[in-house]
Every structure is written in C-alpha cells, then in structure tokens.
N, C-alpha and C. Protein backbone atom coordinates (compact mmCIF):
# COMPACT_ATOMS: atom_id res chain seq x y z
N UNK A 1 -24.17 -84.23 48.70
CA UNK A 1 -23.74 -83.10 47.91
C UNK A 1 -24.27 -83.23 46.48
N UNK A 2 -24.22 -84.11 45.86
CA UNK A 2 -24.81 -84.64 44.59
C UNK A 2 -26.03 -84.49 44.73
N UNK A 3 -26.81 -84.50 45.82
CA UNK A 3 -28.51 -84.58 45.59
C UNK A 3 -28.78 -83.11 45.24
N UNK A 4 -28.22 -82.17 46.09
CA UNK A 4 -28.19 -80.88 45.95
C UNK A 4 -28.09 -80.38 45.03
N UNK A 5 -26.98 -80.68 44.14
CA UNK A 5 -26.47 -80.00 42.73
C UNK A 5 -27.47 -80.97 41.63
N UNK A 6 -27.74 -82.03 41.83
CA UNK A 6 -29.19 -82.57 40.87
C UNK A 6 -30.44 -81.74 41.23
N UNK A 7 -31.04 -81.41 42.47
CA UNK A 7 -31.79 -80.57 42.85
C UNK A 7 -31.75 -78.96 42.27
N UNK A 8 -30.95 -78.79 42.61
CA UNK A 8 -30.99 -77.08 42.29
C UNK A 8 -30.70 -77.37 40.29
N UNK A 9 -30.10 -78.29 39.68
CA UNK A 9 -30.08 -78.22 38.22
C UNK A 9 -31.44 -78.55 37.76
N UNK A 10 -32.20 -79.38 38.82
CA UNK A 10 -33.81 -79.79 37.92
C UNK A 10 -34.67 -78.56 38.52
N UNK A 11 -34.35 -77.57 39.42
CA UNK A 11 -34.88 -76.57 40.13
C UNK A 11 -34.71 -75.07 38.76
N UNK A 12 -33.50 -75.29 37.79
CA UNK A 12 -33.36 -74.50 36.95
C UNK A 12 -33.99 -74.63 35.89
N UNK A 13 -33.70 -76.10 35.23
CA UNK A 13 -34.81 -76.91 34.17
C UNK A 13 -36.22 -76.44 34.19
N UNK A 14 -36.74 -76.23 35.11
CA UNK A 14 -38.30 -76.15 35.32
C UNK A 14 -38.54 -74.48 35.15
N UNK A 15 -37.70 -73.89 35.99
CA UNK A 15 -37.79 -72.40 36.30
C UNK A 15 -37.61 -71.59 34.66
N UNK A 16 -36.44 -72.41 33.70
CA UNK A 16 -36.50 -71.89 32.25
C UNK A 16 -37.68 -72.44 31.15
N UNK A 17 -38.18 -73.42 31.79
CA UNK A 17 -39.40 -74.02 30.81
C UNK A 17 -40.73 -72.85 31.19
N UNK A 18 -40.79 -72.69 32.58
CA UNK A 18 -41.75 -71.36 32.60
C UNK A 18 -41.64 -70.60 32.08
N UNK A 19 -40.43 -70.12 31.93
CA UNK A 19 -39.95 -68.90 31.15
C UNK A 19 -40.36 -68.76 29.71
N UNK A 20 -39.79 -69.60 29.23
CA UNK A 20 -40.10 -70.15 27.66
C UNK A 20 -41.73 -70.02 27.15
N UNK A 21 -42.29 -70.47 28.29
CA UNK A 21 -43.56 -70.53 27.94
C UNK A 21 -44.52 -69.23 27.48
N UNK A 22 -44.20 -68.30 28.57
CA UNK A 22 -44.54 -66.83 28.80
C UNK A 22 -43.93 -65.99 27.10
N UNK A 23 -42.81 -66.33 26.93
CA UNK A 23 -42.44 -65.78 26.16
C UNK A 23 -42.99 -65.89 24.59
N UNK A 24 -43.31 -67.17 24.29
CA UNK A 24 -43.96 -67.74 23.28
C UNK A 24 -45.24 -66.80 22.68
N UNK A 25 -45.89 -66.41 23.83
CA UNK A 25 -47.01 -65.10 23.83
C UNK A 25 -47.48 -64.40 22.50
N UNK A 26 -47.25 -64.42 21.21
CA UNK A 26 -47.29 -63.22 20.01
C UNK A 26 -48.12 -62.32 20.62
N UNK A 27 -47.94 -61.33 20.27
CA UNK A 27 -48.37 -59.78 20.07
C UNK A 27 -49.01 -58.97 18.87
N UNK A 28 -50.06 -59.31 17.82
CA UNK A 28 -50.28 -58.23 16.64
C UNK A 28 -51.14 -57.04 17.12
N UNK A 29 -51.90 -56.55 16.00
CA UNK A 29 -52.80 -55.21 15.72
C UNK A 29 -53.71 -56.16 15.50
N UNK A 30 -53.73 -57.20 14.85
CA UNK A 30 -55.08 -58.34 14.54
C UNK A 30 -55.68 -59.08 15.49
N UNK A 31 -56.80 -59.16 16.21
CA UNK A 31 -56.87 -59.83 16.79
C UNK A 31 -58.32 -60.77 16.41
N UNK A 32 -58.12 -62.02 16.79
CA UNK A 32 -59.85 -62.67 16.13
C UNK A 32 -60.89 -63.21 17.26
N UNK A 33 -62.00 -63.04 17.11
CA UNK A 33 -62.73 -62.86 18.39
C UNK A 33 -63.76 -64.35 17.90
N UNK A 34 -64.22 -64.62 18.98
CA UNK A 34 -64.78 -65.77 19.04
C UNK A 34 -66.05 -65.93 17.87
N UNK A 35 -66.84 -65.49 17.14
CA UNK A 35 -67.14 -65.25 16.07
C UNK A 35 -66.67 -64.85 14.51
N UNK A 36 -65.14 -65.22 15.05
CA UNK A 36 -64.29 -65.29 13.70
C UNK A 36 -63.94 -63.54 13.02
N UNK A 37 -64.60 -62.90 13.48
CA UNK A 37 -64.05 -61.13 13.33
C UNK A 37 -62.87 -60.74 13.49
N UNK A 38 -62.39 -60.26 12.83
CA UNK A 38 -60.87 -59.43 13.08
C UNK A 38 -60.69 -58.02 13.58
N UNK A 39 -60.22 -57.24 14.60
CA UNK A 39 -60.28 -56.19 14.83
C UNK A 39 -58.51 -56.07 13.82
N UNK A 40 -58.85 -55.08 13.27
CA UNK A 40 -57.47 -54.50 12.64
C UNK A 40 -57.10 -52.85 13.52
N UNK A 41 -56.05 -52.14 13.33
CA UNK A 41 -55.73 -50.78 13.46
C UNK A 41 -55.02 -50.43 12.15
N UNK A 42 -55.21 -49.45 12.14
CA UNK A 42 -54.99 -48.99 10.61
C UNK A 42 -54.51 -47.58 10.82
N UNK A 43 -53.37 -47.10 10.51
CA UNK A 43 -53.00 -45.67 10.85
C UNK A 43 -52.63 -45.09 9.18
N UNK A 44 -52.79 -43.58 9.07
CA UNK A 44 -53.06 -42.53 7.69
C UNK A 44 -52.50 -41.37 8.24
N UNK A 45 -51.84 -41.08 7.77
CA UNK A 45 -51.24 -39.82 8.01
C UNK A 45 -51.49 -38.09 7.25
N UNK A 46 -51.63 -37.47 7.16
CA UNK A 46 -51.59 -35.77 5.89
C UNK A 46 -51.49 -34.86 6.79
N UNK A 47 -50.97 -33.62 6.33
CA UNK A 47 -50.17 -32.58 6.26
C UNK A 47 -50.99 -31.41 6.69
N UNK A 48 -51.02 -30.69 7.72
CA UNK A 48 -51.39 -29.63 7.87
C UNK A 48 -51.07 -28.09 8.11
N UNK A 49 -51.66 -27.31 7.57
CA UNK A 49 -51.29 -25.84 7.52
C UNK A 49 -50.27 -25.65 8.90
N UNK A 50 -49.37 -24.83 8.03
CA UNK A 50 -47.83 -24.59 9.05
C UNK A 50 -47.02 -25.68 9.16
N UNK A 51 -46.89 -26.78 8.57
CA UNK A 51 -46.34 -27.83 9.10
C UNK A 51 -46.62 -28.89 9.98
N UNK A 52 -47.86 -28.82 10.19
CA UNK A 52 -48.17 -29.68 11.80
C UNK A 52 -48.88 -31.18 10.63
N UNK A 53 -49.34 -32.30 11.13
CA UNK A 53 -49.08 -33.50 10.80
C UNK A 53 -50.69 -33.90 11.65
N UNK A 54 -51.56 -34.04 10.57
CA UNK A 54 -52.29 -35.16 11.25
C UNK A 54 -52.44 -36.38 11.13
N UNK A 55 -52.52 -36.82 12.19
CA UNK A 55 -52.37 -38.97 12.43
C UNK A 55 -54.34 -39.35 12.54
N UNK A 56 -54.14 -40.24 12.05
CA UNK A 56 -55.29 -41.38 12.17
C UNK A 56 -55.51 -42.84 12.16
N UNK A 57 -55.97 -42.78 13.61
CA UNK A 57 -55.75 -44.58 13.38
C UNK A 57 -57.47 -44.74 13.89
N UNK A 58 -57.36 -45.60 12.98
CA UNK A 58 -58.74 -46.49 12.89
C UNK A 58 -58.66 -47.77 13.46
N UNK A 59 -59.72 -48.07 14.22
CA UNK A 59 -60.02 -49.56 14.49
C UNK A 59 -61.17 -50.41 13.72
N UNK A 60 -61.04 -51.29 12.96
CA UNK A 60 -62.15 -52.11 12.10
C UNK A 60 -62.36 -53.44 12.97
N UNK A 61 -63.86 -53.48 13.03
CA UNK A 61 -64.54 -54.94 13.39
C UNK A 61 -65.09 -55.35 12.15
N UNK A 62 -63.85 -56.15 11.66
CA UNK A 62 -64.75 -56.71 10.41
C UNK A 62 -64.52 -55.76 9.51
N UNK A 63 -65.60 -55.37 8.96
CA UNK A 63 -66.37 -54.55 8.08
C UNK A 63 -66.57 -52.74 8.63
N UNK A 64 -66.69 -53.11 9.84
CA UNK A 64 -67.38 -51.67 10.51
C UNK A 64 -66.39 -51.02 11.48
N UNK A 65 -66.27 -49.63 11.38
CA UNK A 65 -65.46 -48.72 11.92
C UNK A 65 -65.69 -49.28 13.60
N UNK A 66 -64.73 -49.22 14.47
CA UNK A 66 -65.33 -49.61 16.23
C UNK A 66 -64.50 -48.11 16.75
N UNK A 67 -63.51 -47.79 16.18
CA UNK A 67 -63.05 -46.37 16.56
C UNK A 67 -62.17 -45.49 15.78
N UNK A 68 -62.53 -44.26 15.73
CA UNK A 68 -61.64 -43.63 14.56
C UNK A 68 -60.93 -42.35 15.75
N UNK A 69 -59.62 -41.89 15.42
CA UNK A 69 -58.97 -41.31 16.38
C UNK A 69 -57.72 -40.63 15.29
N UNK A 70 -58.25 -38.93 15.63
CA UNK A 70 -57.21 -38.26 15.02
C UNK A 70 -56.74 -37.04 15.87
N UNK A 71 -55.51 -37.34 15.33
CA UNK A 71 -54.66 -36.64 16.54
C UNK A 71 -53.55 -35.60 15.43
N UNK A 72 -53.47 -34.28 16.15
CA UNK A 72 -52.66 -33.49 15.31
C UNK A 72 -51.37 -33.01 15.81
N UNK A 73 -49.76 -33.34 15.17
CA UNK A 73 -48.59 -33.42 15.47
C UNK A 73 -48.33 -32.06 15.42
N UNK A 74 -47.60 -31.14 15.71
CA UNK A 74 -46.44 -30.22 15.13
C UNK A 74 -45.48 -30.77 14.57
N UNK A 75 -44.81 -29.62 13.76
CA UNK A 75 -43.57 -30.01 13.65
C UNK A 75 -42.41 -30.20 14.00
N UNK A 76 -42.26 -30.17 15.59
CA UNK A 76 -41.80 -30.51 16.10
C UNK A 76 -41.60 -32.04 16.95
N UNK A 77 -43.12 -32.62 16.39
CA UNK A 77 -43.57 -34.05 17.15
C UNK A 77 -44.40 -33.44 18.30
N UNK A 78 -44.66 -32.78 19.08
CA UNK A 78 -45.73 -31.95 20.46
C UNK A 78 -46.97 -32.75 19.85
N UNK A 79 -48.06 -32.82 20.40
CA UNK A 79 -48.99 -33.28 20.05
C UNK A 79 -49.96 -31.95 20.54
N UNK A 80 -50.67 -31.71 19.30
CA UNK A 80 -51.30 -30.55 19.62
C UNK A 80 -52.52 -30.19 19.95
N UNK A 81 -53.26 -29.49 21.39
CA UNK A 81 -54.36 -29.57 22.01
C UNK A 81 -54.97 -28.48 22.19
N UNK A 82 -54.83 -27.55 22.16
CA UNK A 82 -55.22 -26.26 21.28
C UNK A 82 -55.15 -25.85 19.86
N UNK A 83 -56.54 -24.95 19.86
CA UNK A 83 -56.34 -24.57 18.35
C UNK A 83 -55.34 -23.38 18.04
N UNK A 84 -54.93 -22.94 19.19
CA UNK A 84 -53.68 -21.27 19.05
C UNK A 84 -52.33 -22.32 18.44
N UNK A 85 -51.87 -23.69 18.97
CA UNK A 85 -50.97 -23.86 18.39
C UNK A 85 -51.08 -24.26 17.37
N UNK A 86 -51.92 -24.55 16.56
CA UNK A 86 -52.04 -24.69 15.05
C UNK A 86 -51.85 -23.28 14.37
N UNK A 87 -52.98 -22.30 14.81
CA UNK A 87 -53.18 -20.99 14.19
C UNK A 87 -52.34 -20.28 14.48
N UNK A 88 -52.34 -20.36 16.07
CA UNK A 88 -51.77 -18.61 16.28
C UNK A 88 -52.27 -17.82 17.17
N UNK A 89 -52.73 -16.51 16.89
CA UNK A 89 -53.40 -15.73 17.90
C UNK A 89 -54.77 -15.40 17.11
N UNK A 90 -54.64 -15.86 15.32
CA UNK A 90 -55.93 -15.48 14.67
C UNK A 90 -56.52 -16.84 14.55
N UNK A 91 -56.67 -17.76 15.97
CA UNK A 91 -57.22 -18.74 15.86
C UNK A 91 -58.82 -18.62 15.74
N UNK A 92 -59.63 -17.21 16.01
CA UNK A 92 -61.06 -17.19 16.14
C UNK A 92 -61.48 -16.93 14.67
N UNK A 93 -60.70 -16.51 13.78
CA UNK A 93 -61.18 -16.34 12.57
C UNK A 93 -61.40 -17.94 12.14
N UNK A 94 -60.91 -19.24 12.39
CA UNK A 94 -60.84 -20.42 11.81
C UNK A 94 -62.15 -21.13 12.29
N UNK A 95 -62.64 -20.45 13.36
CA UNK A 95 -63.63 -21.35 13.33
C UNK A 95 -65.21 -20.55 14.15
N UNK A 96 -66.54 -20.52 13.32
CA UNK A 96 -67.29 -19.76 13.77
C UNK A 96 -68.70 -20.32 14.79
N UNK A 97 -68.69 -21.25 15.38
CA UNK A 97 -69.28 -21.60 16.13
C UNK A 97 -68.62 -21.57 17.27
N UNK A 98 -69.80 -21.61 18.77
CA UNK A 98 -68.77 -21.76 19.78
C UNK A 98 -69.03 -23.29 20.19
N UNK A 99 -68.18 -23.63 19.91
CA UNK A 99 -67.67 -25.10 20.65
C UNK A 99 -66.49 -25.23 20.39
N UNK A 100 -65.56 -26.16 21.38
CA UNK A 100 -64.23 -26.09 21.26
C UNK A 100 -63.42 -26.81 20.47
N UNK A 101 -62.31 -26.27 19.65
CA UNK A 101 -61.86 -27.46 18.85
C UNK A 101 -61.72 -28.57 18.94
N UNK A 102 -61.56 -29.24 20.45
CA UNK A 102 -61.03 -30.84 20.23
C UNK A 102 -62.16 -31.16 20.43
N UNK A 103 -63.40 -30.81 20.75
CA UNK A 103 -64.79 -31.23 20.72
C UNK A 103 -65.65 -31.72 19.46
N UNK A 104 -64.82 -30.39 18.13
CA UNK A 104 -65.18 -30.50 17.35
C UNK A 104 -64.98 -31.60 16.68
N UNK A 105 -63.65 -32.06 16.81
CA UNK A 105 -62.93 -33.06 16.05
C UNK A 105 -63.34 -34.31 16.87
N UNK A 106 -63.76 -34.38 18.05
CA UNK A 106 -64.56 -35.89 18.63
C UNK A 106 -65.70 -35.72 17.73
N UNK A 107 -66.24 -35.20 17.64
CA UNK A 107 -67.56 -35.01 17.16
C UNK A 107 -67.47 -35.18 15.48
N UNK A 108 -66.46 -35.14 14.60
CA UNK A 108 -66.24 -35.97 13.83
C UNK A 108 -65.14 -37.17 13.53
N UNK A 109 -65.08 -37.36 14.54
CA UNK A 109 -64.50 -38.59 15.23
C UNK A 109 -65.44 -39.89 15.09
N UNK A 110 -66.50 -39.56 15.68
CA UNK A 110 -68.12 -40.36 15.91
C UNK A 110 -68.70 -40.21 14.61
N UNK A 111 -68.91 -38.89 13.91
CA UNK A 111 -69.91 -39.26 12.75
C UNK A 111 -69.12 -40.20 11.70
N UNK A 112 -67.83 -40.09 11.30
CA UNK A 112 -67.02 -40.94 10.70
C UNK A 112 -67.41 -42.58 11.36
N UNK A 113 -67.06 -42.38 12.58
CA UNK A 113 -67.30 -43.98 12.78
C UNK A 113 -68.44 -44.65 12.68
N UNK A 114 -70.05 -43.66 12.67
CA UNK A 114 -71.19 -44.07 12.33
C UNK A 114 -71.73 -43.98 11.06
N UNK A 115 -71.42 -43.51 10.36
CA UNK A 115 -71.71 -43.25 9.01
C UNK A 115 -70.53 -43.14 7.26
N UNK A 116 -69.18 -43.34 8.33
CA UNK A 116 -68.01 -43.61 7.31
C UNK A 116 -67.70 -42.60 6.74
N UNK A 117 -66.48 -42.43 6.10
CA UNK A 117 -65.79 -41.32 5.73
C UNK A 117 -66.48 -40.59 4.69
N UNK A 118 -66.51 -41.29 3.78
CA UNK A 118 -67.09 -40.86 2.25
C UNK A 118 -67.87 -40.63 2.30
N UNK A 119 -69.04 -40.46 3.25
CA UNK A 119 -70.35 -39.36 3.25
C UNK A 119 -70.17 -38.35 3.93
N UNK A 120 -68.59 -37.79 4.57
CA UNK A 120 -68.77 -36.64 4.72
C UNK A 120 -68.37 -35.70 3.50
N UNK A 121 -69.20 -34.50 3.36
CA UNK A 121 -68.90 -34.03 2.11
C UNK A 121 -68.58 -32.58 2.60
N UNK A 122 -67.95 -31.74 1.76
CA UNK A 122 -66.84 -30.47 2.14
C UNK A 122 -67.21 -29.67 1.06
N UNK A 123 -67.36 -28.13 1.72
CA UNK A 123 -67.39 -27.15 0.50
C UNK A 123 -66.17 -26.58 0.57
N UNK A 124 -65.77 -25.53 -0.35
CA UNK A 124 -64.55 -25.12 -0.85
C UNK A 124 -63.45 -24.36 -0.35
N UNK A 125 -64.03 -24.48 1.39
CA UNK A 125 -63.02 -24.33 2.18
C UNK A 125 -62.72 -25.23 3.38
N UNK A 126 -63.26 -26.40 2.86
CA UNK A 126 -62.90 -27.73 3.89
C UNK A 126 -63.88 -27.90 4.89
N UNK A 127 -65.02 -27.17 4.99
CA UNK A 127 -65.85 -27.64 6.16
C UNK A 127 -67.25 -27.82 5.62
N UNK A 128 -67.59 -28.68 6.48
CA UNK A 128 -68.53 -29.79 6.34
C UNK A 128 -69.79 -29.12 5.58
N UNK A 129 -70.41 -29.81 4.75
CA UNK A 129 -71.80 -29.67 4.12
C UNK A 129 -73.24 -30.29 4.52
N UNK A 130 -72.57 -31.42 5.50
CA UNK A 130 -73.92 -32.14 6.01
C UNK A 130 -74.65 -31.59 6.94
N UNK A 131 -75.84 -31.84 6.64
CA UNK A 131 -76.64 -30.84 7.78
C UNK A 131 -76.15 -30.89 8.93
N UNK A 132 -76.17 -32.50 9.64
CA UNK A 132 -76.11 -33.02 10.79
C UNK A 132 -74.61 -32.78 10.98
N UNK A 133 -73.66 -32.55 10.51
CA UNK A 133 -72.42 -32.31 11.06
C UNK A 133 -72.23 -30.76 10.76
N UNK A 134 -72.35 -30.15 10.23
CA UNK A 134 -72.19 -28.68 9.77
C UNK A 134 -72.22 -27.73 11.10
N UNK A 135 -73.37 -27.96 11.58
CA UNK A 135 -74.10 -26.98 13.15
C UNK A 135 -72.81 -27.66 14.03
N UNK A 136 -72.34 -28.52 14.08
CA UNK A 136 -70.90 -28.91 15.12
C UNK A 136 -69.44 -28.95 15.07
N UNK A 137 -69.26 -28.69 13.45
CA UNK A 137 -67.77 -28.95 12.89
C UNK A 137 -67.99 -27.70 12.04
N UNK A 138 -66.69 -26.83 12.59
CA UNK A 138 -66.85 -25.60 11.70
C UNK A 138 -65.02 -25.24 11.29
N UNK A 139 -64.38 -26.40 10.72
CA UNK A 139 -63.19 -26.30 11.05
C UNK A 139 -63.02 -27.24 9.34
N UNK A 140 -61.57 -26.89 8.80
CA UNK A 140 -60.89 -27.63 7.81
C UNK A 140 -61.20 -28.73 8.29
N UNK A 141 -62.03 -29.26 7.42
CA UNK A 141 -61.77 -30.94 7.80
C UNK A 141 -60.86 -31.65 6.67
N UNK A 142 -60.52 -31.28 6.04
CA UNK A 142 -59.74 -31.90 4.52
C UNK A 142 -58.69 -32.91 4.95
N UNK A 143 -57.69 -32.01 5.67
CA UNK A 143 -56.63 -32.73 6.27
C UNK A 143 -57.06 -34.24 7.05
N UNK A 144 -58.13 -34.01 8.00
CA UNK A 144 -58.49 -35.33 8.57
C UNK A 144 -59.26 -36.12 8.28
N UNK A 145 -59.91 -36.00 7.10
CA UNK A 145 -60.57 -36.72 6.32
C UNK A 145 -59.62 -37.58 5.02
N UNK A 146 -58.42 -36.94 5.25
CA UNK A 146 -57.31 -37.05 3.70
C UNK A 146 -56.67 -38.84 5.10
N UNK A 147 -56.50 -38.09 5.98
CA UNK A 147 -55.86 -39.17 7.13
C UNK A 147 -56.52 -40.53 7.38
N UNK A 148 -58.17 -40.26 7.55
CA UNK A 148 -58.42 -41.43 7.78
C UNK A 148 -58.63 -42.45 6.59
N UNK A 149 -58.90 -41.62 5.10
CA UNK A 149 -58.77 -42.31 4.13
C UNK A 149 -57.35 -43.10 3.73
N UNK A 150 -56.43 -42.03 4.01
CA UNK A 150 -55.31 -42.79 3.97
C UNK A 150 -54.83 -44.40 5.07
N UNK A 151 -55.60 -44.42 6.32
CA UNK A 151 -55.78 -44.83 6.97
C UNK A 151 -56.32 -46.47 6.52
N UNK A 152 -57.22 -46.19 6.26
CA UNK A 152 -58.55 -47.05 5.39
C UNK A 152 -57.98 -47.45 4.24
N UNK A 153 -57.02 -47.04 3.48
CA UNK A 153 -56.57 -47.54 2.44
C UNK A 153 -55.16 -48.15 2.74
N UNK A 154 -54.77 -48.25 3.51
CA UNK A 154 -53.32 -49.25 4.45
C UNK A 154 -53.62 -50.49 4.26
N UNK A 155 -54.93 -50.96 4.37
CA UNK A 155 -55.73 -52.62 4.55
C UNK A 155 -55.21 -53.01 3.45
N UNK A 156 -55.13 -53.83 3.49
CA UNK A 156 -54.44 -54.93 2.30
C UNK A 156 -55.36 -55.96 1.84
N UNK A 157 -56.38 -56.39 0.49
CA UNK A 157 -56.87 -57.26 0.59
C UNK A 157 -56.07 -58.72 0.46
N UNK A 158 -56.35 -59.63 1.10
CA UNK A 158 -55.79 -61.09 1.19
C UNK A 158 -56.03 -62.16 -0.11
C-alpha cells in the first residue's frame, strides 16, 4: 500500500515539473532572430471623418518596415470594409479612379513599407502627390499616414 501512495506522489512530482516547465515560456512583440535583429510591432492610432478610428500597426526588422497594416474602426468598434460605411451613399464622390478602396489602401500599405512614410507627400485634400502612387490611391490619406507615424513614433529609443 505504501509503494502505491510513494508511486502515484513521485507520479505527481514529475507530472507538475512538466507543467512548470511549459509555463516558463515568455511571450513579447520583440522577438530576436539569429543575426541579432529585432522584429518590433508598433501600433498608431487617428481619427477619421464621422467618427470612425484608424489603427496601424507596423512591423520593424531592425531598421526596415517588414509590414505596415491599417485598418479602419467605426465608432462603434465594427471594423470597416467598405467605403459606404465610412461615407455613406456619396461614397463615389471620395474617390475618382476605379479601383476599390481596400485595394487602394493595400496599395499604400506596400509603398509605405518600401519606401517609408515620409516620402509620401499630400496635396490639400489628402491625396497623394507621387507620381507612382497618385494613378492608385485616390483617397484621404492624412488620417493613415497621421497612424502609421504615430505608430513609428511609439519606439522608444534605449
């Protein structure tokens, strides 16, 4: 009877040291890669017409953008995937090319992550001036450009 109850107590001993182990695990946003690089995430938030909320989170290797990702809230929290729920029904006046809004916004999604924020430049109603982005982004960019800067400026130097 004693072997049993020593058995099943060193049968528990072992079963909570696994446990322990697993748990030990940390979890950050930082991670460092075998060449000593840090991937960070970095999230920026600003305010858009009607109330709706755009988010941006950035991913940094190092030095260099690896993904930029903006996403636009209501005010309600909905996450919003059309351009009617931003606008409305006079959503065609906002934007004069045909391509579709969330296309648009991948598409400066990518030039941000290849060429960085601060060379995109804006005339005096928020949309783009660069050649190469102009013909594809025909939309306020202010707001998501205000996000990922805010974004980009979260980093903390050490």
């Amino acid at each position: 009877m004693y072997k049993k109850l020593s058995l099943a107590a060193l049968s528990l001993v072992l079963l909570a040291g696994c446990a322990n182990d697993s748990a030990k695990t940390p979890t950050t946003d930082t991670n460092t890669t075998n060449d000593e690089q840090t991937t960070q995430t970095l999230k920026g938030t600003s305010s858009y017409d009607g109330g709706s909320t755009v988010n941006a989170t950035i991913e940094k290797d190092g030095e260099n953008l690896s993904n930029v990702m903006i996403e636009f809230v209501d005010q309600d929290g909905n996450a919003v995937t059309e351009l009617d729920q931003l606008y409305g029904p006079d959503k065609d006046t906002q934007t004069s090319i045909d391509t579709e809004w969330l296309d648009q916004v991948d598409y400066l999604e990518n030039y941000i992550k290849e060429n960085g924020v601060d060379s995109v430049t804006v005339d005096e109603n928020g949309k783009p001036t660069n050649d190469d982005l102009k013909d594809h982004v025909d939309l306020d960019v202010r707001p998501m450009l205000e996000a990922v800067k805010g974004a980009i400026g979260t980093e903390v130097d050490d």
